[in-house]
Protein backbone atom coordinates (compact mmCIF):
# COMPACT_ATOMS: atom_id res chain seq x y z
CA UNK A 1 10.40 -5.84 5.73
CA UNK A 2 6.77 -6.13 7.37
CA UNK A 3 6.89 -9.72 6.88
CA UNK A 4 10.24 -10.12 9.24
CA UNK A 5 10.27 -6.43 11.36
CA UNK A 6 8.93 -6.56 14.64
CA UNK A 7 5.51 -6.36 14.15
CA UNK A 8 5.55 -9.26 11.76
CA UNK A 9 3.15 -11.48 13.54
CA UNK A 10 0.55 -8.48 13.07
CA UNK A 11 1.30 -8.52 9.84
CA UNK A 12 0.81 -12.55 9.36
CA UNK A 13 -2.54 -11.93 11.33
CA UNK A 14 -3.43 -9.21 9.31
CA UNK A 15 -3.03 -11.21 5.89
CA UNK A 16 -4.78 -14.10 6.87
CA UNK A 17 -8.38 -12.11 8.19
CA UNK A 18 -10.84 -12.52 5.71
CA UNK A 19 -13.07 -9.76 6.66
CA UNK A 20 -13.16 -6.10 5.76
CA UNK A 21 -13.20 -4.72 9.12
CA UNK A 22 -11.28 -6.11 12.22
CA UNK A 23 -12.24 -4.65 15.69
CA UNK A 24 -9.42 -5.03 18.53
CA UNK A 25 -8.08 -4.11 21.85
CA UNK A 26 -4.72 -3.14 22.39
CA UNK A 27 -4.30 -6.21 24.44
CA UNK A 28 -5.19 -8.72 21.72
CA UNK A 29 -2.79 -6.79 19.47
CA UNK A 30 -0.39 -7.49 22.67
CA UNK A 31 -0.85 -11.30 22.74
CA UNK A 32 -0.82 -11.62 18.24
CA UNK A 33 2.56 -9.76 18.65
CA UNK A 34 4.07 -11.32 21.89
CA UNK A 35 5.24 -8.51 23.12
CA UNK A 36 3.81 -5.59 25.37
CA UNK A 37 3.11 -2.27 23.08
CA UNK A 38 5.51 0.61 23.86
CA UNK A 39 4.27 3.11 26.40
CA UNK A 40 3.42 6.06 23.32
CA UNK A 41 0.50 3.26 22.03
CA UNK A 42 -1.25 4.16 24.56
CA UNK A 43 -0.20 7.48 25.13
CA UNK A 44 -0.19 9.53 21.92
CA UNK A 45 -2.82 8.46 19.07
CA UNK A 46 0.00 9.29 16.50
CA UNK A 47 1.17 6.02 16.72
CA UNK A 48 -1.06 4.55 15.29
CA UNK A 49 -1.31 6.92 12.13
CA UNK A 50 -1.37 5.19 9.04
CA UNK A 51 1.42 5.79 6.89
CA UNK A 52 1.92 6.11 2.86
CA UNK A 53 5.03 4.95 1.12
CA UNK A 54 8.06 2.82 2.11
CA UNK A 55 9.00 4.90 4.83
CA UNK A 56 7.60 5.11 8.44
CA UNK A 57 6.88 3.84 11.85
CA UNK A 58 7.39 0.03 11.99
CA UNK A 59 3.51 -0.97 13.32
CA UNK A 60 2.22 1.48 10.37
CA UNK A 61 4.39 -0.42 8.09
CA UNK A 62 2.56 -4.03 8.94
CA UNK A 63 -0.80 -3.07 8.51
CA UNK A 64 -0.16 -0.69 5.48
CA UNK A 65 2.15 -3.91 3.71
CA UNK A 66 -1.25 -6.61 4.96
CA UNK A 67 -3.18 -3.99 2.59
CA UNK A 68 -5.24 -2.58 6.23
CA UNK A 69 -5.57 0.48 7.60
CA UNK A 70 -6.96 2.54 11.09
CA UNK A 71 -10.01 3.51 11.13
CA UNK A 72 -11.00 4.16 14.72
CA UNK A 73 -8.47 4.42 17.70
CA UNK A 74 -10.12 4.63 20.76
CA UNK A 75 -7.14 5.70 23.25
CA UNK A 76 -9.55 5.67 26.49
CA UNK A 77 -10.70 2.30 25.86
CA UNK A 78 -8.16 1.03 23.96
CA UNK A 79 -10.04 -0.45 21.13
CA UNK A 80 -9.05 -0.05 17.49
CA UNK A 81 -11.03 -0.69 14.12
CA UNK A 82 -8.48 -1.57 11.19
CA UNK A 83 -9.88 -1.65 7.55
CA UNK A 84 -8.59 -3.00 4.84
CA UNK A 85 -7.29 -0.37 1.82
CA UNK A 86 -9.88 -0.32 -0.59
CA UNK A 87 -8.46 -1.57 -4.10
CA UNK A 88 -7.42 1.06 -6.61
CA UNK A 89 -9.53 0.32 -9.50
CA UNK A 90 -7.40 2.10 -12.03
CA UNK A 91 -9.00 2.05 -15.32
CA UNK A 92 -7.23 0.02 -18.21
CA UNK A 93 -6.63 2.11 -21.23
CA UNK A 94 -6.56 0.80 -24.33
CA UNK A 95 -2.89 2.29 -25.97
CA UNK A 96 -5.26 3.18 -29.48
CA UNK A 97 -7.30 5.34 -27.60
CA UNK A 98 -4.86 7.39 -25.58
CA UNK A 99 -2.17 7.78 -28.35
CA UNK A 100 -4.23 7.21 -31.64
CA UNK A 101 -2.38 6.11 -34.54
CA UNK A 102 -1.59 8.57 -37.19
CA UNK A 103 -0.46 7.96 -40.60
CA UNK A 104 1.94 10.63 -41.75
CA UNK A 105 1.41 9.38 -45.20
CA UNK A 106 3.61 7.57 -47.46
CA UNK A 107 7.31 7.62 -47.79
CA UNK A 108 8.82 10.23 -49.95
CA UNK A 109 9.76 8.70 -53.74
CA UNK A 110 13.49 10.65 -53.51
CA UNK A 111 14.23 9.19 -49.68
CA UNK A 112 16.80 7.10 -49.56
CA UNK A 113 18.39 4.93 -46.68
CA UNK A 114 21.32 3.92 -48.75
CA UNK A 115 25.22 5.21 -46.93
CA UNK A 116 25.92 7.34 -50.14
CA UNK A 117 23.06 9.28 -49.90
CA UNK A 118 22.67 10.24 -46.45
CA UNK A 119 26.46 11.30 -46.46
């Protein structure tokens, strides 16, 4: 969805920056997007809350899908400092280690598998 909402050039911009940190006005944001912001940009911080999941304001939705998020919103100056999301370095487990193997032993000598016998 980022990649074709409205805010999809943001998000294009977004995913080709190869630094950690990009500083902006609300203006350049303006001119990347080719349109003018709504009036609440620059009205109410809150729009420009980073949001978690699939679910959300459009603009959050960009920068959250580009793998960035706000860091600093200046609404007097109208500056902003996205970061990108640091990477979740989820440990690999190895499968032996969190469910160890067990042996339950040997089969029993009277079990069967045959029809008869389990009828």
């Amino acid at each position: 969805m980022a990649a074709k909402g409205k805010y999809h050039r943001l998000y294009t911009h977004l995913c080709r920056l190869t630094t950690q940190e990009w500083r902006t006005t609300f203006s350049e944001v303006e001119t990347i997007i080719g349109f003018g912001l709504p009036p609440s940009a620059r009205l109410h911080r809150p729009w420009w809350s980073n949001q978690s999941g699939r679910i959300g304001h459009s603009q959050a939705l960009a920068w959250a899908a580009a793998g960035w998020e706000t860091a600093e919103v200046d609404m007097d100056a109208e500056t902003l400092l996205l970061r990108r999301k640091a990477v979740d370095s989820a440990r690999r487990f190895n499968l032996d280690e969190v469910l160890p193997v067990h042996s339950a032993g040997g089969w029993p000598e009277d079990l069967s598998l045959r029809r008869e016998d389990i009828y």
